[in-house]
PDB file of N, CA and C in Angstrom:
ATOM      1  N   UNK A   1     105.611 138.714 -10.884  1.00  0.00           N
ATOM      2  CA  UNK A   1     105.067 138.915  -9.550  1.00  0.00           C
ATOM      3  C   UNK A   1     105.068 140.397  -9.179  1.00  0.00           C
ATOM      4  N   UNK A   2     105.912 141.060  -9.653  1.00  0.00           N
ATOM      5  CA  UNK A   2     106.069 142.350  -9.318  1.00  0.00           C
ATOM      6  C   UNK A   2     104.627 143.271  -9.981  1.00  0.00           C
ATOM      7  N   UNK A   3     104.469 142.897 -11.160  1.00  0.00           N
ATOM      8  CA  UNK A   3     103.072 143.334 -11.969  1.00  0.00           C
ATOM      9  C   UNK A   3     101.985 143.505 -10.866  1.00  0.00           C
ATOM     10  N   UNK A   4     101.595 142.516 -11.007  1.00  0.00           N
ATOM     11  CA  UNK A   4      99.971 141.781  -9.524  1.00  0.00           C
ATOM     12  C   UNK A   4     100.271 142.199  -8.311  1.00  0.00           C
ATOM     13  N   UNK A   5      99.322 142.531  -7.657  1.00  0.00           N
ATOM     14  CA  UNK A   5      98.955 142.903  -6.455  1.00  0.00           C
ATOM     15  C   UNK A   5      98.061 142.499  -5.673  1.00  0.00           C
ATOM     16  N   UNK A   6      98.085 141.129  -5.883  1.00  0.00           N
ATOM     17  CA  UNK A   6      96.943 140.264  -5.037  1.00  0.00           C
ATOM     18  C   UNK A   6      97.240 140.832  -3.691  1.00  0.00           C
ATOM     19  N   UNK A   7      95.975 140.140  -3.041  1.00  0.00           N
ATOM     20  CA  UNK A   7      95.969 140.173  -1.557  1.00  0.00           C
ATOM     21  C   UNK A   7      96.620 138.829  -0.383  1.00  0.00           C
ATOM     22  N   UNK A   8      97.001 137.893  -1.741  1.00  0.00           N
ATOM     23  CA  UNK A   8      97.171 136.340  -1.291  1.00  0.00           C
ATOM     24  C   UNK A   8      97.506 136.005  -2.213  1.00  0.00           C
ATOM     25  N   UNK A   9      99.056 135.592  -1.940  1.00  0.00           N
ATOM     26  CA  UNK A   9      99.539 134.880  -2.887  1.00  0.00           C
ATOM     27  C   UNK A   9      99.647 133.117  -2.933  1.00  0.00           C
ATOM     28  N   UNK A  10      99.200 132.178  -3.926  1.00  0.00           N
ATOM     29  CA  UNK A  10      99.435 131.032  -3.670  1.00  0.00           C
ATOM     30  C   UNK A  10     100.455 130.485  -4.702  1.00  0.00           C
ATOM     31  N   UNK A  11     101.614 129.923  -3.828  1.00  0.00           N
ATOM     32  CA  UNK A  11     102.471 128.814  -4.884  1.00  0.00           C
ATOM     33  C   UNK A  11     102.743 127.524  -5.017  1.00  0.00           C
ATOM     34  N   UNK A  12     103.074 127.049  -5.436  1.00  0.00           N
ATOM     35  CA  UNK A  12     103.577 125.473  -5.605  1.00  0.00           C
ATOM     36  C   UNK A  12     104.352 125.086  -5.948  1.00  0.00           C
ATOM     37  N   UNK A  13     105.458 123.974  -5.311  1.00  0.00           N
ATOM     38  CA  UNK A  13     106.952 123.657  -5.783  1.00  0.00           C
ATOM     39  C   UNK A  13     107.211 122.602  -5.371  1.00  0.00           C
ATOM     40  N   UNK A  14     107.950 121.586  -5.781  1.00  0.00           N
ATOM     41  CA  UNK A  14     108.203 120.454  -5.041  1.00  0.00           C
ATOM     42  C   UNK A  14     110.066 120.411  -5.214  1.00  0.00           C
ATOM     43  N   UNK A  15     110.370 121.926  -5.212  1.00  0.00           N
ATOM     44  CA  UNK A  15     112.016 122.131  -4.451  1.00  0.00           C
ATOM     45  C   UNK A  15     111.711 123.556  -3.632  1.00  0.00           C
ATOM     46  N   UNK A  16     111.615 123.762  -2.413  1.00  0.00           N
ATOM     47  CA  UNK A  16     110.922 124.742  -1.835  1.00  0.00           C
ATOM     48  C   UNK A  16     112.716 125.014  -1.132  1.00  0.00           C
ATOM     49  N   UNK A  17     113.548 123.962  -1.126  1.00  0.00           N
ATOM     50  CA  UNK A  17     114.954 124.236  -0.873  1.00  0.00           C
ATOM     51  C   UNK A  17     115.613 124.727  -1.923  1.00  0.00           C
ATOM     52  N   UNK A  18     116.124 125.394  -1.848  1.00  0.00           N
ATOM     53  CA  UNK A  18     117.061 125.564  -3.632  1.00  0.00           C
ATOM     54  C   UNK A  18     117.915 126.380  -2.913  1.00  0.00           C
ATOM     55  N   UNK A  19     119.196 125.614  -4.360  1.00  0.00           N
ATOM     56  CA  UNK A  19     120.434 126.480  -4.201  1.00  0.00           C
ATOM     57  C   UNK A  19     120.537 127.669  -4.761  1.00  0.00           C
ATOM     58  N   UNK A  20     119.760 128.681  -4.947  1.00  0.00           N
ATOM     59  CA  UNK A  20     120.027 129.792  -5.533  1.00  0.00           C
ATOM     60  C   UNK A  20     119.553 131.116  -4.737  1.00  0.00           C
ATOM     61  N   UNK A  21     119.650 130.579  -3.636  1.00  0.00           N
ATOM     62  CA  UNK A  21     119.300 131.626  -2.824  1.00  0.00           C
ATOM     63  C   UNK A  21     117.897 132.586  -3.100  1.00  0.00           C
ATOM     64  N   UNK A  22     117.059 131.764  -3.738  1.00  0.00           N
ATOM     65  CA  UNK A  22     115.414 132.280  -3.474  1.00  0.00           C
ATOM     66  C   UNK A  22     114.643 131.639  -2.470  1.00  0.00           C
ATOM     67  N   UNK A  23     114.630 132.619  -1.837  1.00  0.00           N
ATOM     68  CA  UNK A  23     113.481 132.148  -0.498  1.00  0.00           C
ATOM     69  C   UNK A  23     111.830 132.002  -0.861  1.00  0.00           C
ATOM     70  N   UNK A  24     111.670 130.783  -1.345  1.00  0.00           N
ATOM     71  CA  UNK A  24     110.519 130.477  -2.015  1.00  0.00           C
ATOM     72  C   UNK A  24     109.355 130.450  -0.840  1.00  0.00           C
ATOM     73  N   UNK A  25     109.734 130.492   0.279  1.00  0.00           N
ATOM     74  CA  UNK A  25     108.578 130.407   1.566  1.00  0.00           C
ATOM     75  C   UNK A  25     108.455 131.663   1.903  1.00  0.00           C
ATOM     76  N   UNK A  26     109.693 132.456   1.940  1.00  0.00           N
ATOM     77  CA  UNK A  26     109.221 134.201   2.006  1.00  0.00           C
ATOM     78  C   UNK A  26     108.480 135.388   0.748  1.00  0.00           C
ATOM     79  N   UNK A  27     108.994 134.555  -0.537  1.00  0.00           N
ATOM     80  CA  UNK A  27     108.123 134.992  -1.387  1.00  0.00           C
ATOM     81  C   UNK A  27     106.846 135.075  -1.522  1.00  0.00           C
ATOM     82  N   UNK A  28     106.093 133.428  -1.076  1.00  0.00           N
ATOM     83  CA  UNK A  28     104.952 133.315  -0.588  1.00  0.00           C
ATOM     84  C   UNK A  28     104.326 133.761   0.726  1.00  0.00           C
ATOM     85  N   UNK A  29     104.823 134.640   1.712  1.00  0.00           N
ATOM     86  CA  UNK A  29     104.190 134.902   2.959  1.00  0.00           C
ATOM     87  C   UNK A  29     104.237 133.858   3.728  1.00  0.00           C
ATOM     88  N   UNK A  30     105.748 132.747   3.672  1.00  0.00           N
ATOM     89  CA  UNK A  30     105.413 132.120   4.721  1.00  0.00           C
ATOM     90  C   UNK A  30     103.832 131.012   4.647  1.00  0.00           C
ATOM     91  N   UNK A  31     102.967 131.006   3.875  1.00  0.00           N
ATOM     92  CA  UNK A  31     101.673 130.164   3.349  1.00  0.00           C
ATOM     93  C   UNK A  31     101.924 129.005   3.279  1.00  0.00           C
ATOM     94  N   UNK A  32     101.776 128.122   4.015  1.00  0.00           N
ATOM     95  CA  UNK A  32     102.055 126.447   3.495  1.00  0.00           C
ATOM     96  C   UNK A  32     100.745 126.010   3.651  1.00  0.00           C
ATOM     97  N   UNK A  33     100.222 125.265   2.352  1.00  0.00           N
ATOM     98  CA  UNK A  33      98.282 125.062   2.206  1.00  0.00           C
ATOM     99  C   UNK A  33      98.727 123.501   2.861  1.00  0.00           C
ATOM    100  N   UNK A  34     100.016 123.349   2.231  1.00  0.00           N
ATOM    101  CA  UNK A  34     100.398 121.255   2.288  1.00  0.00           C
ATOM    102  C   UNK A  34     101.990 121.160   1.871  1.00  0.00           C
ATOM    103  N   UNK A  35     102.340 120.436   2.495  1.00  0.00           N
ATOM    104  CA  UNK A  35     103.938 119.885   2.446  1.00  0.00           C
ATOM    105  C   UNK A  35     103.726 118.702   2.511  1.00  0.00           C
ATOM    106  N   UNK A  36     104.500 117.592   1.336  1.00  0.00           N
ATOM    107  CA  UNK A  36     104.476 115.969   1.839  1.00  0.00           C
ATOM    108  C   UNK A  36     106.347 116.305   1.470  1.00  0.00           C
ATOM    109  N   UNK A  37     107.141 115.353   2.067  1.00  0.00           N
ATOM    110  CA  UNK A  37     108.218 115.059   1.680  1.00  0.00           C
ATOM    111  C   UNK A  37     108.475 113.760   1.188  1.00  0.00           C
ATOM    112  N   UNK A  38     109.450 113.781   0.425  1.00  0.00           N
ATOM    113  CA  UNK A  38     109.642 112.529  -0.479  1.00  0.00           C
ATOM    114  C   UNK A  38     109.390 111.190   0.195  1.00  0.00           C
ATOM    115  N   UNK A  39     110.154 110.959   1.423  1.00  0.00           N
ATOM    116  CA  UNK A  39     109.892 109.411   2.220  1.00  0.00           C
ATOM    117  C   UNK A  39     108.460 109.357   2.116  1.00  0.00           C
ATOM    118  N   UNK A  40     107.521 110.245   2.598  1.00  0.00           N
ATOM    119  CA  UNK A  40     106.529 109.961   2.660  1.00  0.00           C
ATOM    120  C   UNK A  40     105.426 109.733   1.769  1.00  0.00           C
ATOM    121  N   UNK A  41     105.846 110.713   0.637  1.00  0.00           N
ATOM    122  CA  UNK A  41     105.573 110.043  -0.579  1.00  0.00           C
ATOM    123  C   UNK A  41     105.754 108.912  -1.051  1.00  0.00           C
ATOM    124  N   UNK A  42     106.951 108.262  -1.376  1.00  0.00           N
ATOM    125  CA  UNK A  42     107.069 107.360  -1.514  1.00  0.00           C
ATOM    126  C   UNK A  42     106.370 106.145  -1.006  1.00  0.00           C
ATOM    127  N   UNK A  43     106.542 106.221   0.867  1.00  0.00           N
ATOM    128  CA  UNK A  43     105.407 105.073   1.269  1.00  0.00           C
ATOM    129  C   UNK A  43     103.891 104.932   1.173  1.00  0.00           C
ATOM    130  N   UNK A  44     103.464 106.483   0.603  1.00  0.00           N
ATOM    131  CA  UNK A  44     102.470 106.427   0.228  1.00  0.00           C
ATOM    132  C   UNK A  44     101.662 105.575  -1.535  1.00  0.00           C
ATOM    133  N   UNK A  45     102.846 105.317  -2.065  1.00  0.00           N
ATOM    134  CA  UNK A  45     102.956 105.175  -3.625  1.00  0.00           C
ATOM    135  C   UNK A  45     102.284 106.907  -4.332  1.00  0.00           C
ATOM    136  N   UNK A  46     102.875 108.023  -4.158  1.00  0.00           N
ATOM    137  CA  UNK A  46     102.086 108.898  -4.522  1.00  0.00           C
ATOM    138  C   UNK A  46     103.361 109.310  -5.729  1.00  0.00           C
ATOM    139  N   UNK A  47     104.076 108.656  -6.180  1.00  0.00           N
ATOM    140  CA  UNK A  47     104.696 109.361  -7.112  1.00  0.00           C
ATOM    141  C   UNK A  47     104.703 107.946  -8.265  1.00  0.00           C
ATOM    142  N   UNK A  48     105.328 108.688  -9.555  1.00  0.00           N
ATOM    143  CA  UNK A  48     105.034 108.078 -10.760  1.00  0.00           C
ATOM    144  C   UNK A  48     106.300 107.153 -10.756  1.00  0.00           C
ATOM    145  N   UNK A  49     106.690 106.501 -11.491  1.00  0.00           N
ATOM    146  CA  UNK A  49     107.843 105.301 -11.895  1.00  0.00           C
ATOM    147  C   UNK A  49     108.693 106.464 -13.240  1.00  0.00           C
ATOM    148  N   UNK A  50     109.929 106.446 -12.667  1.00  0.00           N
ATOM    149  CA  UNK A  50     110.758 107.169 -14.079  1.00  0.00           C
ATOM    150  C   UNK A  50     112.002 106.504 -14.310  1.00  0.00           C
ATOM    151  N   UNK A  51     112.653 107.055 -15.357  1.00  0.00           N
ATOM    152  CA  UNK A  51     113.807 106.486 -15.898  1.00  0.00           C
ATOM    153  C   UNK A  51     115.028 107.444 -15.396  1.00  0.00           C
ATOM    154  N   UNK A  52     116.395 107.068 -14.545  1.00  0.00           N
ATOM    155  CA  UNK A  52     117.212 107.730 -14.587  1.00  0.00           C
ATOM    156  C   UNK A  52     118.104 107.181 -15.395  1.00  0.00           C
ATOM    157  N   UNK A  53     118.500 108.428 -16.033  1.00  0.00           N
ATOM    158  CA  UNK A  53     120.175 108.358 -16.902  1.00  0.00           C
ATOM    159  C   UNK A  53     121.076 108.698 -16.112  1.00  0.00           C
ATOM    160  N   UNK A  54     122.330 108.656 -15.456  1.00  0.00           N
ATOM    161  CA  UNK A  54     123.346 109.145 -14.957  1.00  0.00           C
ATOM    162  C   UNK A  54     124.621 109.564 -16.264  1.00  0.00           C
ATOM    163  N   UNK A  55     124.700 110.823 -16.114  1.00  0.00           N
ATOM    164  CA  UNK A  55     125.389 111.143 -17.310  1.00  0.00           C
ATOM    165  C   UNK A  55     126.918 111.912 -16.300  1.00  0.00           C
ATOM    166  N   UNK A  56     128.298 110.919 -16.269  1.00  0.00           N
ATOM    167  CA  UNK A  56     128.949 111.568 -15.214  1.00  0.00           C
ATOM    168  C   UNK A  56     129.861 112.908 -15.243  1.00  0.00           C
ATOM    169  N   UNK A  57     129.865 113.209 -16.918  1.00  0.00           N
ATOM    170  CA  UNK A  57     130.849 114.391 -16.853  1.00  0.00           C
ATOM    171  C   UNK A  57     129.672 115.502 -18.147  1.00  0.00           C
ATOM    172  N   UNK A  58     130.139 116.412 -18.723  1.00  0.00           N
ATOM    173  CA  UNK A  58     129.849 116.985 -19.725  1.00  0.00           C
ATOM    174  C   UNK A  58     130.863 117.408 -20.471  1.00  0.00           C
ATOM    175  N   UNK A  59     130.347 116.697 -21.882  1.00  0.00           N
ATOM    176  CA  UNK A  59     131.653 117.012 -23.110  1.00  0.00           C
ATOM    177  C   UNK A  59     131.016 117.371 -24.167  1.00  0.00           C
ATOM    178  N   UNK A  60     132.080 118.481 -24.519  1.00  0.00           N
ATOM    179  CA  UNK A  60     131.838 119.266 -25.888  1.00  0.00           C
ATOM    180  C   UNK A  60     132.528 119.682 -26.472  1.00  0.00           C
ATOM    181  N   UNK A  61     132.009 119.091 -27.522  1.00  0.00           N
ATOM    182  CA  UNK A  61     133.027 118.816 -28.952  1.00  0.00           C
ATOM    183  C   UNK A  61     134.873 117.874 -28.078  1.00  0.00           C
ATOM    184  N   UNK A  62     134.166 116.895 -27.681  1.00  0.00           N
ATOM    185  CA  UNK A  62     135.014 116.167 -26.891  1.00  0.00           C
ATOM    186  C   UNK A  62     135.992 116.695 -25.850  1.00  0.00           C
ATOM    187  N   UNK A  63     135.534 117.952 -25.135  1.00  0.00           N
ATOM    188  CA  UNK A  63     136.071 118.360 -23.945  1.00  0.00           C
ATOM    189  C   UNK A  63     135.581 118.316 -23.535  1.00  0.00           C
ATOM    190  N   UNK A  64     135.766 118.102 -21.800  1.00  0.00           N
ATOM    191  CA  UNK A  64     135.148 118.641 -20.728  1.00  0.00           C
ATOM    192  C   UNK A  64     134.933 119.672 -20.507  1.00  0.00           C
ATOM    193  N   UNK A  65     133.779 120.208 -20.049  1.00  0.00           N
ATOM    194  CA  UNK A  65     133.525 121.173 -19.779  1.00  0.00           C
ATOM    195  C   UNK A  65     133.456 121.371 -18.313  1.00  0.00           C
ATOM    196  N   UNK A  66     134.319 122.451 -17.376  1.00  0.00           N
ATOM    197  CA  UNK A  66     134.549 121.858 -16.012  1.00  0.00           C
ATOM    198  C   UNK A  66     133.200 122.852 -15.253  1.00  0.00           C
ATOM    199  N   UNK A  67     133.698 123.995 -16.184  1.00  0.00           N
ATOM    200  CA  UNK A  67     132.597 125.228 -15.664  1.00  0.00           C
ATOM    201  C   UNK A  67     130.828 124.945 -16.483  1.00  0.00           C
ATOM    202  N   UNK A  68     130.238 123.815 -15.266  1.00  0.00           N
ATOM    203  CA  UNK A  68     128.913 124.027 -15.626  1.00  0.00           C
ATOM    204  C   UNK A  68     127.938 124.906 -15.201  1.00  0.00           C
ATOM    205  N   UNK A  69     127.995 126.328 -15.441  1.00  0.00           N
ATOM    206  CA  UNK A  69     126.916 126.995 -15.092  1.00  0.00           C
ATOM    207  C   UNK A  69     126.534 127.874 -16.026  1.00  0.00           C
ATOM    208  N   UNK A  70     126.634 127.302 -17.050  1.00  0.00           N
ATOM    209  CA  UNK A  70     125.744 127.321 -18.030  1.00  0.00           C
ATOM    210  C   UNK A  70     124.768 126.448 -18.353  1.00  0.00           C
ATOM    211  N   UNK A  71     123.681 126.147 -17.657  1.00  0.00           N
ATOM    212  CA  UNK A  71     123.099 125.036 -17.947  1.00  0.00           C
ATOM    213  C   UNK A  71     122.320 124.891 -19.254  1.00  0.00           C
ATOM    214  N   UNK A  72     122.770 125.794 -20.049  1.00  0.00           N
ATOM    215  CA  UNK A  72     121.960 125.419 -21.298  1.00  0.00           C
ATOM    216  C   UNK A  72     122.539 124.159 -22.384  1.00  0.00           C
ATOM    217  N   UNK A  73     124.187 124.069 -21.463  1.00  0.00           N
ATOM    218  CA  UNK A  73     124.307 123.137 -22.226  1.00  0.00           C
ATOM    219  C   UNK A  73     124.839 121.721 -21.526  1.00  0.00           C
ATOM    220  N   UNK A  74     123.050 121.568 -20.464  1.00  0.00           N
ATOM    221  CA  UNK A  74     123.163 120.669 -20.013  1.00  0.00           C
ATOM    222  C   UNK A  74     121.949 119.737 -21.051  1.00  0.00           C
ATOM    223  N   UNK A  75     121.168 120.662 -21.701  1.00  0.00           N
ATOM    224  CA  UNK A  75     120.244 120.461 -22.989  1.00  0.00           C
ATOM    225  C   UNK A  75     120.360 120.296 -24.423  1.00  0.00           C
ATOM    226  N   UNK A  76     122.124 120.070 -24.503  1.00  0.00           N
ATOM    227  CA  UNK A  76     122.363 119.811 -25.822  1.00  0.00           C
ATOM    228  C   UNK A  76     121.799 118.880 -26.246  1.00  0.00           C
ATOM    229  N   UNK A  77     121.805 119.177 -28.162  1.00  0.00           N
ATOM    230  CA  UNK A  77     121.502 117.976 -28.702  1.00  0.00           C
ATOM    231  C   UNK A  77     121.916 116.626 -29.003  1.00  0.00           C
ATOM    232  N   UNK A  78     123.539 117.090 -28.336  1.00  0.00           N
ATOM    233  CA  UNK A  78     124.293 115.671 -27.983  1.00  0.00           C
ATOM    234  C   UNK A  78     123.798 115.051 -26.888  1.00  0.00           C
ATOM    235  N   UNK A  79     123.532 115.662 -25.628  1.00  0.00           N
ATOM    236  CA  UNK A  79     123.448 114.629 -24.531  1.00  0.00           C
ATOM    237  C   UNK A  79     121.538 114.460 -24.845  1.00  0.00           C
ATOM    238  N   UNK A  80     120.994 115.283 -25.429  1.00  0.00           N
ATOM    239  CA  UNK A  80     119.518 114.433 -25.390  1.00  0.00           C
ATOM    240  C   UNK A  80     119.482 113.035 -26.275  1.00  0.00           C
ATOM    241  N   UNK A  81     120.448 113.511 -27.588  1.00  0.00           N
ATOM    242  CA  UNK A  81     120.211 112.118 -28.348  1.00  0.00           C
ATOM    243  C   UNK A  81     120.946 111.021 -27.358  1.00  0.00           C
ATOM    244  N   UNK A  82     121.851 111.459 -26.692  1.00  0.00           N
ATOM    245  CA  UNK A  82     122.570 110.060 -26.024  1.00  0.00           C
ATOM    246  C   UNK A  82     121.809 109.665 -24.865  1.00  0.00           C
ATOM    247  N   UNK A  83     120.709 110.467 -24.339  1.00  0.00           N
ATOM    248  CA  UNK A  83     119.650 109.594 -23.437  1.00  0.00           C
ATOM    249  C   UNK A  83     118.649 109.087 -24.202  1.00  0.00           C
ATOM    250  N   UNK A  84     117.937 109.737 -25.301  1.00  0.00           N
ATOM    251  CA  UNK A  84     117.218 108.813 -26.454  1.00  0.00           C
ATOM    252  C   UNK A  84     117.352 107.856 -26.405  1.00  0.00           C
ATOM    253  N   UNK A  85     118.975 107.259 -26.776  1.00  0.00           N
ATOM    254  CA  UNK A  85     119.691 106.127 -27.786  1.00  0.00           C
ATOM    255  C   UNK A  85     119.404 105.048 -26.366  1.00  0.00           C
ATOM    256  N   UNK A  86     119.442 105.734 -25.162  1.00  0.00           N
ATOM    257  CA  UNK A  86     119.671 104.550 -24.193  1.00  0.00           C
ATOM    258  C   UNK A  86     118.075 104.115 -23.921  1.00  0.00           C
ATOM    259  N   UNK A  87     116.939 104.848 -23.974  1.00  0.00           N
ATOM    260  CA  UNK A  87     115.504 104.838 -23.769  1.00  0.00           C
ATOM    261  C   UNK A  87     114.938 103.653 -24.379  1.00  0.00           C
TER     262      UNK A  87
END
């Protein structure tokens, strides 16, 4: 973003809240083209049917791991095969 120098910026997100302290509405100028929120989605049927896994801790090499902010190893190849195996 820093590169470009449009005159108008347009974005799109469907977490416009986030915990990381990016102000995704001030990045954009404040621009909202459309907002639906989830309830309303929902009663609309505008979203797809998915599968949740609830996975309640993270272990590696059979520890816990307490400090998750590393999320890269929320993408291991242990916990993908163990949502596979349940699919």
């Amino acid at each position: 973003m820093d590169y470009f120098k449009p005159t108008f910026w347009l974005g799109m997100t469907a977490s416009p809240e986030r915990t990381d302290d990016f102000d995704v509405f001030e990045a954009f100028g404040h621009h909202i083209a459309y907002e639906i929120r989830l309830q309303q989605a929902m009663e609309e049927n505008l979203l797809c049917l998915f599968h949740y896994f609830g996975i309640t801790d993270l272990r590696m090499d059979g520890k816990v791991v307490d400090d998750k902010s590393d999320y890269n190893l929320l993408t291991s190849d242990t916990r993908v095969d163990y949502v596979i195996e349940r699919a």
